[in-house]
Protein backbone atom coordinates (compact mmCIF):
# COMPACT_ATOMS: atom_id res chain seq x y z
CA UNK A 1 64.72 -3.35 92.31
CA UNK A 2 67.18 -2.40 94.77
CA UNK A 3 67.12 1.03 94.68
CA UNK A 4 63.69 1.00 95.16
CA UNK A 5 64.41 -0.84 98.11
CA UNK A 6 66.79 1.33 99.33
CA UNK A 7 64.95 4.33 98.43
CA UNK A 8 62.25 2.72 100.52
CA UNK A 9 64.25 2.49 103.53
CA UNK A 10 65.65 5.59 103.35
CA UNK A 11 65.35 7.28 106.64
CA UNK A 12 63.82 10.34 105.36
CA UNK A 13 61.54 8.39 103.13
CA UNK A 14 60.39 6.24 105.65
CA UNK A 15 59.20 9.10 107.53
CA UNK A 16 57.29 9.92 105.14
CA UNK A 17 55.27 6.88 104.58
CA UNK A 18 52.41 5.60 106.30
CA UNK A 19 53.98 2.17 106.98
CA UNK A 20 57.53 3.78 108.33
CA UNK A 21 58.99 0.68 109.40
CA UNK A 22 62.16 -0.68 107.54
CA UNK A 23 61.51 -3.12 105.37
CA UNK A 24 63.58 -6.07 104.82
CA UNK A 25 64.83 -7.40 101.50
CA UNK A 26 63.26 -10.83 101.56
CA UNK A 27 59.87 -8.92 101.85
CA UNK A 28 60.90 -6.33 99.37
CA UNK A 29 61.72 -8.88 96.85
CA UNK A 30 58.24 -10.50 97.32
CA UNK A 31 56.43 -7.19 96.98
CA UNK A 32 58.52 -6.14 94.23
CA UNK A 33 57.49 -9.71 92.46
CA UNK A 34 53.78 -9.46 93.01
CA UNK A 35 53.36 -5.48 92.20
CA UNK A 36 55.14 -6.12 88.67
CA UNK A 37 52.95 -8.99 88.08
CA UNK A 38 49.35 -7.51 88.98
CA UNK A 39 47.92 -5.55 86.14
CA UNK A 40 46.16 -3.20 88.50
CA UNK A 41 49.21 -1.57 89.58
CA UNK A 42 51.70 -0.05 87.56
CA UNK A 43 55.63 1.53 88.43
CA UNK A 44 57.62 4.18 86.55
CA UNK A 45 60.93 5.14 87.78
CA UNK A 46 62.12 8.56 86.23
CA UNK A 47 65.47 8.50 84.66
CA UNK A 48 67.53 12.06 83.96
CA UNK A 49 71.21 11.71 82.48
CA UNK A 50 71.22 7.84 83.34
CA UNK A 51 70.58 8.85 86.66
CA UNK A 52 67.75 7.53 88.57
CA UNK A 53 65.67 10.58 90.17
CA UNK A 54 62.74 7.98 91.94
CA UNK A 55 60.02 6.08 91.41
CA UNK A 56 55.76 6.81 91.22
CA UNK A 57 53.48 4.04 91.56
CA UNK A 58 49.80 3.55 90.87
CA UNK A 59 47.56 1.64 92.43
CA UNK A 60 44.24 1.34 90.05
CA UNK A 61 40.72 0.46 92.64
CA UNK A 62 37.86 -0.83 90.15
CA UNK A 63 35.50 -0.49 92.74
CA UNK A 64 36.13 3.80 92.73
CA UNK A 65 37.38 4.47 89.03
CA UNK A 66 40.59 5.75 91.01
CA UNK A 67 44.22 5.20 90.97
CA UNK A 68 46.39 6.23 94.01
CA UNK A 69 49.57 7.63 93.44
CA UNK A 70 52.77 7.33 95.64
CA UNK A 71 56.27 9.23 95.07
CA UNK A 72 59.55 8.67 96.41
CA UNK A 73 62.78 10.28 95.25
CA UNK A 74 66.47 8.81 95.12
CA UNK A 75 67.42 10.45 97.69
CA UNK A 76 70.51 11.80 96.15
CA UNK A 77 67.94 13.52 93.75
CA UNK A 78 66.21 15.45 96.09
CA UNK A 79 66.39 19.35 96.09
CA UNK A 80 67.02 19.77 92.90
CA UNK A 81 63.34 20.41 91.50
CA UNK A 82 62.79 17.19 89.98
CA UNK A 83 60.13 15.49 91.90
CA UNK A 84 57.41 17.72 90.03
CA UNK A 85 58.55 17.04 86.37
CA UNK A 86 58.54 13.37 87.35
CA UNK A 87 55.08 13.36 88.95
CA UNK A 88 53.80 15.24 86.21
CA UNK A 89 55.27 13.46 83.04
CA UNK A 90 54.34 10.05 85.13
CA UNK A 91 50.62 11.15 85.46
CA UNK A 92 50.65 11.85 81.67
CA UNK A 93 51.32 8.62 80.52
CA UNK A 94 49.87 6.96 83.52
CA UNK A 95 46.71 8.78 82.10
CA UNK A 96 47.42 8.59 78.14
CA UNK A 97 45.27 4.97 78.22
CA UNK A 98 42.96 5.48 81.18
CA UNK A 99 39.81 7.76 82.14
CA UNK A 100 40.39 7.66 86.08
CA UNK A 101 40.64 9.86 88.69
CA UNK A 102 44.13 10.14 90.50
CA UNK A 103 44.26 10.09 94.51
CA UNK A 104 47.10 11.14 96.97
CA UNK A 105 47.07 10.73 100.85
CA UNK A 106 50.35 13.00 101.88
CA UNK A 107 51.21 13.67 105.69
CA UNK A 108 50.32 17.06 106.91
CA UNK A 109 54.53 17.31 107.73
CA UNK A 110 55.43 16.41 103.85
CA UNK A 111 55.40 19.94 102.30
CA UNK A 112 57.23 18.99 99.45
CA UNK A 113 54.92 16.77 98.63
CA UNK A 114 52.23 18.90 99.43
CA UNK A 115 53.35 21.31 97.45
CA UNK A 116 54.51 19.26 93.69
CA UNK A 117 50.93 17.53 94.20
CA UNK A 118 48.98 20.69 94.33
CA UNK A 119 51.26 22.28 91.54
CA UNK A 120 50.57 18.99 89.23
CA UNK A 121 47.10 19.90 89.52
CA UNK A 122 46.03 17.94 92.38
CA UNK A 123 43.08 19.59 94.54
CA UNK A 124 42.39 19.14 98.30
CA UNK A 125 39.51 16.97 99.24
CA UNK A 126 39.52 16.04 102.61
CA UNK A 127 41.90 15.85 105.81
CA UNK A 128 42.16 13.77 108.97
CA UNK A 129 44.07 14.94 112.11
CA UNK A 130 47.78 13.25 110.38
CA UNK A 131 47.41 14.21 106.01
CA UNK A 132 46.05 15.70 103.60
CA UNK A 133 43.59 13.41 100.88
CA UNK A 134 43.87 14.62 97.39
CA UNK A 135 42.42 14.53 94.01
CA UNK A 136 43.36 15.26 90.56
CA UNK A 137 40.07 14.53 88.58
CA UNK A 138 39.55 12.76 85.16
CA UNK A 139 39.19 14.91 82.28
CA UNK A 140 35.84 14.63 80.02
């Protein structure tokens, strides 16, 4: 739980987010908490050599048939071509046990995540003046 937390407040990763302010721990720890509990949402965090490359989470919407997906990377783990091998093998068994379609909302100024989206298979389906909306669909 804390290196999610300070993952999250990473300065890089923070301006990244939607929500870039820093978050403190008390609230962490709360959000941390609930997420785990709530059966809607579920967190992997990738794991290479004991090392901890960073952590996807999806959030499931019943009212859509969608999950969102979110990435962030320890940021020691960046630049070494990792983030699309976890993406990937996360949407795999995200996706092993449900017939959803995935979602991403990445800022326009993100190309790396821009780019390991669209390479994962996610397609472009809409943008607004700040990001990019996108869409990997279920498979019949």
């Amino acid at each position: 739980m804390m290196e999610v937390y300070e993952w999250r407040n990473d300065l890089l990763s923070r301006s990244m987010f939607f929500n870039n302010s820093e978050v403190k721990l008390d609230e962490h720890k709360a959000w941390f908490k609930s997420y785990l509990k709530n059966p809607k949402k579920v967190i992997y965090i990738g794991i290479l050599e004991k090392q901890k490359v960073g952590v996807i989470r999806f959030d499931f919407s019943k009212k859509n048939n969608t999950a969102e997906v979110s990435i962030n990377l320890n940021p020691i783990m960046r630049n070494k071509s990792l983030s699309l091998n976890l993406l990937s093998a996360s949407v795999s068994l995200y996706l092993k046990n449900k017939n959803v379609d995935l979602r991403a909302r990445v800022k326009n100024q993100n190309l790396p995540s821009l780019i390991i989206f669209k390479k994962a298979g996610f397609k472009k389906y809409g943008k607004s003046k700040n990001w990019q909306n996108l869409i990997l669909r279920k498979q019949n």
